[in-house]
Protein backbone atom coordinates (compact mmCIF):
# COMPACT_ATOMS: atom_id res chain seq x y z
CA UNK A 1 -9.71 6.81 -3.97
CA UNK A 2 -7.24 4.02 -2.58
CA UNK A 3 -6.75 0.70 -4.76
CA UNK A 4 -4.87 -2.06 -3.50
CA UNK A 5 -2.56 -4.18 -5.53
CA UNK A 6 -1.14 -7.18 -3.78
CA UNK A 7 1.98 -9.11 -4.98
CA UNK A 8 3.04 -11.35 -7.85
CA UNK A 9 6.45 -12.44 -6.64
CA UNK A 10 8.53 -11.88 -3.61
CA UNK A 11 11.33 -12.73 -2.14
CA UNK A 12 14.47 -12.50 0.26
CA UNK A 13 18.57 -12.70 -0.60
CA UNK A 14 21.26 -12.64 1.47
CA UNK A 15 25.07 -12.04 1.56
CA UNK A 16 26.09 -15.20 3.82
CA UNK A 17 24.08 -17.46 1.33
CA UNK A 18 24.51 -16.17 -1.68
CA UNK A 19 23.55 -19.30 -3.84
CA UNK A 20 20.52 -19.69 -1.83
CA UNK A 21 16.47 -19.28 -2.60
CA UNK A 22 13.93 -18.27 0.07
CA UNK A 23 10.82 -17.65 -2.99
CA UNK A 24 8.48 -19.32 -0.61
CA UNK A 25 9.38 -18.12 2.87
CA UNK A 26 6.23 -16.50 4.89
CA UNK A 27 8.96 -13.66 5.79
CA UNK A 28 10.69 -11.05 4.15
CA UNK A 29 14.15 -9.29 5.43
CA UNK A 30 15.87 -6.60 5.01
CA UNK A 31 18.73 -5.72 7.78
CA UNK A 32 22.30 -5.91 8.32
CA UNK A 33 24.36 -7.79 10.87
CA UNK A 34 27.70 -8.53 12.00
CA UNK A 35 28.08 -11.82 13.70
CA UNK A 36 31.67 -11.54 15.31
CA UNK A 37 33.34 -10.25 12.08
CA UNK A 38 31.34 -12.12 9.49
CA UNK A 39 28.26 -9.64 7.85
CA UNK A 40 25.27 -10.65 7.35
CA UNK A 41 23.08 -8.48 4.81
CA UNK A 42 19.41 -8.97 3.61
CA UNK A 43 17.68 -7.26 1.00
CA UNK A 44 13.87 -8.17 0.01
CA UNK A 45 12.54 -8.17 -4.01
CA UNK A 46 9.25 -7.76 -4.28
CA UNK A 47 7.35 -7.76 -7.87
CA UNK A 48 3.95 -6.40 -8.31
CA UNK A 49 1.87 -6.74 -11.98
CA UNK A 50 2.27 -3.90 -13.96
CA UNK A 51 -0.64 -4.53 -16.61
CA UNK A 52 -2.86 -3.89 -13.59
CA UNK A 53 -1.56 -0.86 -12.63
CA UNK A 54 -0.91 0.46 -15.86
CA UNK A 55 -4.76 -0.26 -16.92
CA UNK A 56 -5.93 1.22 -13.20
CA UNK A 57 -4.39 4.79 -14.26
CA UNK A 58 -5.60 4.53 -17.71
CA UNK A 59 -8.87 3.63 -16.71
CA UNK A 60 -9.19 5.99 -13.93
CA UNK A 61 -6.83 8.26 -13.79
CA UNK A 62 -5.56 9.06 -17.04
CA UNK A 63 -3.07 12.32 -17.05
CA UNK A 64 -4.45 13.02 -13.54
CA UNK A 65 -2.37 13.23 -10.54
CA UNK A 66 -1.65 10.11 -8.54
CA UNK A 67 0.77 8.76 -5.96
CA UNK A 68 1.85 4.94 -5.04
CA UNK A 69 2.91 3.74 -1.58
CA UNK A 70 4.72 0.44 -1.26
CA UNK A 71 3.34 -1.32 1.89
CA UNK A 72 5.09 -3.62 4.26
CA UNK A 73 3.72 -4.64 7.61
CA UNK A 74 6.65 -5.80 10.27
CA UNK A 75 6.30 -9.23 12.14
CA UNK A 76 9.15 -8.74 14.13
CA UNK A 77 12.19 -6.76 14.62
CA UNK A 78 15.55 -7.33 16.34
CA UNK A 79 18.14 -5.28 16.89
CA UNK A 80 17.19 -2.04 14.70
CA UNK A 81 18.65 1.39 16.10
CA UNK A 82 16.14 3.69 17.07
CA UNK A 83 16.80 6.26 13.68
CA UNK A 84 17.20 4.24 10.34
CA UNK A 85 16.84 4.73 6.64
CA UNK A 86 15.27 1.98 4.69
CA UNK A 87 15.31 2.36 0.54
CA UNK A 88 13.49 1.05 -2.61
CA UNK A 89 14.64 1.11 -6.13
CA UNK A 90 13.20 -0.16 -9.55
CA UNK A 91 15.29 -3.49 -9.90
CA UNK A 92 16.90 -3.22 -13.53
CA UNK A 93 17.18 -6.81 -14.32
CA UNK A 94 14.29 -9.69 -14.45
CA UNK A 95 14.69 -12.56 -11.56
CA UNK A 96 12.21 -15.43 -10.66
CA UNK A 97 10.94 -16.16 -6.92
CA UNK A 98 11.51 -19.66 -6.95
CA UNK A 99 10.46 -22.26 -4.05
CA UNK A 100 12.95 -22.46 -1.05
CA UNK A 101 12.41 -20.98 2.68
CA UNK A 102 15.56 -20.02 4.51
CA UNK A 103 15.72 -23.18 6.97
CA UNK A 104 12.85 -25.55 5.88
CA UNK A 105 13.09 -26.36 2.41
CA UNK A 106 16.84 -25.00 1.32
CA UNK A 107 16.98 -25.00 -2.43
CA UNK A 108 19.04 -22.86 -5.35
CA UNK A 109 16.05 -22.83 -7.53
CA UNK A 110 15.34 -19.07 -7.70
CA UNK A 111 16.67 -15.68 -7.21
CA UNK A 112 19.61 -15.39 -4.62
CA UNK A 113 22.32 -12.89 -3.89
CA UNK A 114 24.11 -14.45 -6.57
CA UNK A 115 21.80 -15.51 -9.05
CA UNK A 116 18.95 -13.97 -10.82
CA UNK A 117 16.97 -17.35 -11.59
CA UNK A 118 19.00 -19.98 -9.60
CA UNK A 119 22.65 -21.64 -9.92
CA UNK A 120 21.15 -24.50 -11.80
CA UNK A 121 19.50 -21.99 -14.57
CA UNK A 122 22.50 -19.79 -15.12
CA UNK A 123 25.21 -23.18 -15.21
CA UNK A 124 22.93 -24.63 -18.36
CA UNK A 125 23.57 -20.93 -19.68
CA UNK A 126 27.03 -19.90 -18.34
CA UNK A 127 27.76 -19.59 -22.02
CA UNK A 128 25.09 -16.94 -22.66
CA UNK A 129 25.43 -15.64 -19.08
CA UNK A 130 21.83 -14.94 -18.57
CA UNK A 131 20.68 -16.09 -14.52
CA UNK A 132 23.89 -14.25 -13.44
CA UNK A 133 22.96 -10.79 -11.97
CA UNK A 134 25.30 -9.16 -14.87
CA UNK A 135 28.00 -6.50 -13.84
CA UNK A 136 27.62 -2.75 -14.69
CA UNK A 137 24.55 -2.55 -14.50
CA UNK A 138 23.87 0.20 -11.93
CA UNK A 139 22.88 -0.11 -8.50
CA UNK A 140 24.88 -3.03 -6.26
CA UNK A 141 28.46 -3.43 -6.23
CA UNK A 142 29.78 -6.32 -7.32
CA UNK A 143 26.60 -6.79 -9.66
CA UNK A 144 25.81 -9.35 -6.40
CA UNK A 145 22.79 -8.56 -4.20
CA UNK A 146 20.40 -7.61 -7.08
CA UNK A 147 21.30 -4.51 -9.34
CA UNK A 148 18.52 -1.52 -9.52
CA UNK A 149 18.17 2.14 -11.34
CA UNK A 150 19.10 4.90 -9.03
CA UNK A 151 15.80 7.10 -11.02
CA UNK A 152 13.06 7.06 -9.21
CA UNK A 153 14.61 5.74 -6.04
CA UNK A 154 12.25 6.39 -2.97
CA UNK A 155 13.06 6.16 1.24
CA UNK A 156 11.52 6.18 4.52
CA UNK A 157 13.15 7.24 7.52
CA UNK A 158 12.09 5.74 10.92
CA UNK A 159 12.88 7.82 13.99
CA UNK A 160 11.01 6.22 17.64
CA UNK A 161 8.32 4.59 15.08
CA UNK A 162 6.97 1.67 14.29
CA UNK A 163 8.58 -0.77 11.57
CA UNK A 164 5.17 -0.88 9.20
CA UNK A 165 6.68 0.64 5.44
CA UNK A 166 4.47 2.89 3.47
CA UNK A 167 7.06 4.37 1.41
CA UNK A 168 5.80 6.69 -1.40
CA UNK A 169 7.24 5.26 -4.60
CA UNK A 170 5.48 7.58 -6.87
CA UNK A 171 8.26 7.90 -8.99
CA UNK A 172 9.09 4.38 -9.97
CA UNK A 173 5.65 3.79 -10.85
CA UNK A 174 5.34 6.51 -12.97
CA UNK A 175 8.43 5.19 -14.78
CA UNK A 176 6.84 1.71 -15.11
CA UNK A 177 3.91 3.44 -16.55
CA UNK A 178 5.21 5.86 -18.60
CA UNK A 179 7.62 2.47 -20.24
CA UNK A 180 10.44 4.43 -19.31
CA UNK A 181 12.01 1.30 -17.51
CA UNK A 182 10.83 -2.30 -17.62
CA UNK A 183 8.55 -3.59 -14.79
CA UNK A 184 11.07 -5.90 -12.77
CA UNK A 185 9.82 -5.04 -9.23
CA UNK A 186 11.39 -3.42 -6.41
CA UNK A 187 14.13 -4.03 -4.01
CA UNK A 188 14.09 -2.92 -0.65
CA UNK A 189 17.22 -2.24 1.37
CA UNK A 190 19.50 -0.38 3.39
CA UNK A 191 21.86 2.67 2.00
CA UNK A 192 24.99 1.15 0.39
CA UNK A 193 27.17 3.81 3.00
CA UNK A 194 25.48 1.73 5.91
CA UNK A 195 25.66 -1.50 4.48
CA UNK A 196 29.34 -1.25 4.19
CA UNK A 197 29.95 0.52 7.38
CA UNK A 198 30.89 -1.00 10.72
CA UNK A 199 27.34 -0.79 12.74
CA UNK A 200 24.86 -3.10 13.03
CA UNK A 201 21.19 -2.57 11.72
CA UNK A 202 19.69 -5.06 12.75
CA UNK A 203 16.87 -6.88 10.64
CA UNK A 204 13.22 -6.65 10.02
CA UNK A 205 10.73 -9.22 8.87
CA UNK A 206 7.92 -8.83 7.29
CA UNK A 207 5.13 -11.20 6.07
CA UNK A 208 5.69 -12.30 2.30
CA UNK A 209 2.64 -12.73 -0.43
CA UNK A 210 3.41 -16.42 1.39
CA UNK A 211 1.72 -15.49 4.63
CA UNK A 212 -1.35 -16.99 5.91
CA UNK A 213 -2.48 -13.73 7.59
CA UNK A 214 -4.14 -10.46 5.53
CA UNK A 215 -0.71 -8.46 5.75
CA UNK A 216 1.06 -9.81 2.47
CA UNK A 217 2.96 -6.80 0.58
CA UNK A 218 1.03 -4.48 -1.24
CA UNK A 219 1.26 -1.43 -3.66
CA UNK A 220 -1.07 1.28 -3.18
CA UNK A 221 -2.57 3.87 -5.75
CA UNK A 222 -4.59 6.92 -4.47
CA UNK A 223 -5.79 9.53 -6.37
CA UNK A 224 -8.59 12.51 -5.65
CA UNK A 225 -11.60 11.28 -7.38
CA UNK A 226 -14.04 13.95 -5.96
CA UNK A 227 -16.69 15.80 -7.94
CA UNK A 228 -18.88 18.43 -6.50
CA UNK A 229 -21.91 19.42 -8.16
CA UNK A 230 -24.89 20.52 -5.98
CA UNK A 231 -27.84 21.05 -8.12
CA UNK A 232 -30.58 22.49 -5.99
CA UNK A 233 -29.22 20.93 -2.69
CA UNK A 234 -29.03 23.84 0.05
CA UNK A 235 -26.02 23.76 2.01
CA UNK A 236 -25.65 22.37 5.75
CA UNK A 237 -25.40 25.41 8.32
CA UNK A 238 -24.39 25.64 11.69
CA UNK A 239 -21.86 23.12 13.25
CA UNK A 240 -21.74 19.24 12.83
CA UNK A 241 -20.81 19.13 16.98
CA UNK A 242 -24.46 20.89 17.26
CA UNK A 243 -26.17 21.67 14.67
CA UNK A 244 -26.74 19.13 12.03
CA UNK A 245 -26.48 15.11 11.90
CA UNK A 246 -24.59 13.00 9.57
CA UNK A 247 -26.49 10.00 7.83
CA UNK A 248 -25.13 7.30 5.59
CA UNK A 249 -28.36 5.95 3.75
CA UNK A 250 -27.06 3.31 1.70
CA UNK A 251 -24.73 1.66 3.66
CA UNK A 252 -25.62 -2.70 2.91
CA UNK A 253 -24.02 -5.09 6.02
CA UNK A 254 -22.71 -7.37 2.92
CA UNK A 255 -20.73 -6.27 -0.08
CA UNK A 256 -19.16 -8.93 -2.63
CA UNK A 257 -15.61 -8.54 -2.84
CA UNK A 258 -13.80 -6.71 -5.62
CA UNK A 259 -16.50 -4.93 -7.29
CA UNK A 260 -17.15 -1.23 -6.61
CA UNK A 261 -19.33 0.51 -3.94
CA UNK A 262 -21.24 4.25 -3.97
CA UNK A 263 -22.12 4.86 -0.35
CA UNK A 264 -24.53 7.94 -0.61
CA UNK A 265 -25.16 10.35 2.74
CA UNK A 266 -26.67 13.28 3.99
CA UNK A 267 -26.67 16.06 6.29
CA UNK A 268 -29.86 17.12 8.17
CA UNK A 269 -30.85 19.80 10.63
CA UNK A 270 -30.84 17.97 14.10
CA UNK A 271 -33.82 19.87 15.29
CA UNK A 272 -35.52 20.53 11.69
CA UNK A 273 -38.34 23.62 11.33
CA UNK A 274 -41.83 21.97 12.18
CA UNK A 275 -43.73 22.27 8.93
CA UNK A 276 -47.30 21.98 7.97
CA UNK A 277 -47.03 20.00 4.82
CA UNK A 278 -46.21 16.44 3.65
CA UNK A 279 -42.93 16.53 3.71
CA UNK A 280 -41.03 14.66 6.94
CA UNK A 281 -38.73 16.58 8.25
CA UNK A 282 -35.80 14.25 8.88
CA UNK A 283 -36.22 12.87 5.01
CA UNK A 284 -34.18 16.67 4.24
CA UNK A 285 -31.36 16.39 2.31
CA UNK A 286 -28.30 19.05 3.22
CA UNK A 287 -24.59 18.99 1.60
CA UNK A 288 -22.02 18.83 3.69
CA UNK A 289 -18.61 21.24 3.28
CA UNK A 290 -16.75 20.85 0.30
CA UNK A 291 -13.51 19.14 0.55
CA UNK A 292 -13.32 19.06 4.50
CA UNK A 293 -15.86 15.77 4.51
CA UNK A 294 -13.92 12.92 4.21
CA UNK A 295 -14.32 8.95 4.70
CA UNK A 296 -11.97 6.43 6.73
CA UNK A 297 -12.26 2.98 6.26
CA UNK A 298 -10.70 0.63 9.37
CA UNK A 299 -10.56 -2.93 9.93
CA UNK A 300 -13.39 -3.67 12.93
CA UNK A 301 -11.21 -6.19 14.77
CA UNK A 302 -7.63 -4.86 14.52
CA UNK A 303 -8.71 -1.40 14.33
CA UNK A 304 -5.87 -0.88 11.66
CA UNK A 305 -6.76 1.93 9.30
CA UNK A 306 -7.61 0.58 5.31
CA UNK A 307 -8.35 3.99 3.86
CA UNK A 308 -7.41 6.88 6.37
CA UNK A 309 -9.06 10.58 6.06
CA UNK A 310 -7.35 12.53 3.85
CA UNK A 311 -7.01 14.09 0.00
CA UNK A 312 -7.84 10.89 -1.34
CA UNK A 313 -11.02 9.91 0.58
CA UNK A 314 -12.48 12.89 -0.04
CA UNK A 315 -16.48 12.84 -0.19
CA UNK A 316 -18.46 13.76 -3.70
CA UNK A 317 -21.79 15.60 -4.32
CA UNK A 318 -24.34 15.85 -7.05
CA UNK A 319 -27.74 16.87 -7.16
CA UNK A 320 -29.10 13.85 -5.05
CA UNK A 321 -26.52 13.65 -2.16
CA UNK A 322 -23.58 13.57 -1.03
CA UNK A 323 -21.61 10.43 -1.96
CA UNK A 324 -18.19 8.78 -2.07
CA UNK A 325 -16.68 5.19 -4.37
CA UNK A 326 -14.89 2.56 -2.60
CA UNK A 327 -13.08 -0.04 -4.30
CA UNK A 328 -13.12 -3.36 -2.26
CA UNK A 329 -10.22 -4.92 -4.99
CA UNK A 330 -8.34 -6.98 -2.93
CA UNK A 331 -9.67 -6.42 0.51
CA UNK A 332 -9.48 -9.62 2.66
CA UNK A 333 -12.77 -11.47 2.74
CA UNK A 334 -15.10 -12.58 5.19
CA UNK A 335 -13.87 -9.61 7.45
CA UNK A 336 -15.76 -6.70 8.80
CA UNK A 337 -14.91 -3.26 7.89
CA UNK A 338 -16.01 0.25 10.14
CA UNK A 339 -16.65 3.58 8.09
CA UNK A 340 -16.28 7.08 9.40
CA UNK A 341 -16.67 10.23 8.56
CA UNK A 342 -14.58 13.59 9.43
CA UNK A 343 -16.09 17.07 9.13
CA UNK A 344 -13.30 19.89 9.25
CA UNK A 345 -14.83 23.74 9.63
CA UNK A 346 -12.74 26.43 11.13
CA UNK A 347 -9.91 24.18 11.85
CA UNK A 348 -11.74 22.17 14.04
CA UNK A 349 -12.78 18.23 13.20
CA UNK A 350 -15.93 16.38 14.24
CA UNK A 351 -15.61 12.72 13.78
CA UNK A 352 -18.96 10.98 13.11
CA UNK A 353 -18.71 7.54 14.11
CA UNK A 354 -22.34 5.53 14.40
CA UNK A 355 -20.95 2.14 14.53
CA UNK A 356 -21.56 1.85 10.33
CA UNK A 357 -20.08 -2.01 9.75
CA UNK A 358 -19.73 -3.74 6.75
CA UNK A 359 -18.55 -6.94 5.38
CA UNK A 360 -16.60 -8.43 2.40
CA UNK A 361 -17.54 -11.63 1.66
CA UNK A 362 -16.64 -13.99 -1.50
């Protein structure tokens, strides 16, 4: 099973403007640069609602295993090298997004590299000291450029890839969960050793929770929610390349968005035993391998995978058919969606792909 959680807050800070907000930018950035002998450095906080994640595992999960994957999609790159680390951490102290954009609408409001909620918040309180990211707390030097736990830090190392994040930050969710740390979101950033070293990094952008396309940041919980239980069912035989057919029986064109979805299919003989009773042949019912059938979910027009193939798309059974639950939570809307399905026996894979389109609509 994959859920989708998209963002609550987000935003971008950075070492040459250090007093200023970019809450409401469409673009997030995290890079270093040198410009002559001035750095540059930009780190991205992004905040995600931990009551809804918390209730998702309870609900679903429970002490089951899971794993979360922070996702970023790039907009545009300059300058990276070729090989790069890129690190998240659990930010230790609370911050608010505020409303500026880096050239448009320049305002102090918010979070900078300075401040946690804005210059004009933390001078009403310089007595109390409270907007002020606060020293020794630990993560960032200087207690400037946000501060973060080093537990449950995560990474992702590109090497001749694309820029697209899907770190796994298992760890700092399970933290957030567990109430072992507060929920303050997650910063995103280069290693402190090559922030402070005399190379350049270059930056990456990626869209915000401001942008107007479908990419805006999102957390992603997967867990193995397959159950196998034949019944009477009699087990495909042969090969799916030759020997049997794949159906999906249930699939609607329309599905409403966030609600839940059991797609039911089959497997069937392609040239079934002629019979002399009422039954029609092709109405046979067949389960396909255990724990080699899985489900991929794309989007139809950018092709981009949604749910890929894998342990957590894995396909059910009980005594009526095969089967596998999608949740549409937070799926764009008004786009279509393609299904798949993989077959893996004796190492080798047989995609099924009969053009099985869906849409999401409001």
């Amino acid at each position: 099973m994959h859920k989708f959680f998209t963002s609550s807050f987000d935003a971008s800070i950075y070492l040459q403007q250090p007093d200023q907000n970019a809450g409401r930018d469409e673009m997030l950035e995290v890079g270093k640069l040198y410009y002559g002998s001035i750095k540059d450095i930009a780190r991205t906080l992004i905040k995600f609602n931990s009551t809804q994640i918390s209730q998702s595992v309870a609900e679903n999960i429970g002490t089951g295993s899971y794993s979360a994957f922070l996702n970023l999609k790039a907009s545009k790159s300059e300058e990276i090298p070729l090989q790069y680390t890129l690190y998240a951490n659990a930010i230790s102290q609370s911050w608010t997004m505020g409303t500026g954009t880096k050239f448009d609408n320049i305002t102090s409001d918010g979070v900078s590299w300075k401040y946690r909620n804005g210059i004009d918040t933390w001078q009403d309180n310089v007595t109390a000291g409270t907007a002020i990211f606060a020293a020794g707390t630990t993560g960032s030097a200087n207690a400037e450029g946000g501060t973060w736990y080093l537990s449950g830090s995560a990474s992702q190392s590109f090497d001749y890839e694309t820029d697209d994040v899907r770190m796994d930050v298992t760890n700092i969710i399970k933290l957030w969960v567990s109430g072992s740390i507060p929920n303050n979101g997650i910063i995103v950033h280069h290693g402190l050793n090559e922030e402070n070293d005399l190379l350049d990094y270059g930056v990456i952008k990626f869209f915000s929770k401001e942008t107007n396309t479908i990419y805006e940041p999102k957390l992603e919980l997967v867990w193995d929610d397959s159950r196998f239980l034949t019944g009477s069912l009699s087990p495909v035989t042969g090969s799916a390349q030759d020997e049997y057919k794949v159906v999906i029986t249930n699939l609607k064109n329309e599905y409403v968005a966030n609600t839940k979805v059991k797609i039911r299919l089959k497997g069937r003989d392609i040239y079934p035993s002629k019979t002399f009773d009422r039954t029609f042949s092709y109405d046979q019912v067949k389960y396909l391998p255990s724990g080699s059938t899985q489900y991929q979910v794309e989007d139809y027009v950018t092709g981009e995978t949604i749910f890929p193939f894998g342990d957590y798309t894995k396909v059910s059974c009980d005594a009526i058919s095969n089967y596998f639950i999608m949740d549409l939570s937070t799926l764009p809307i008004n786009r279509t969606y393609r299904l798949k399905i993989k077959i893996i026996e004796s190492g080798i894979a047989t995609i099924v792909d009969d053009k099985y389109i869906f849409e999401i609509v409001s």
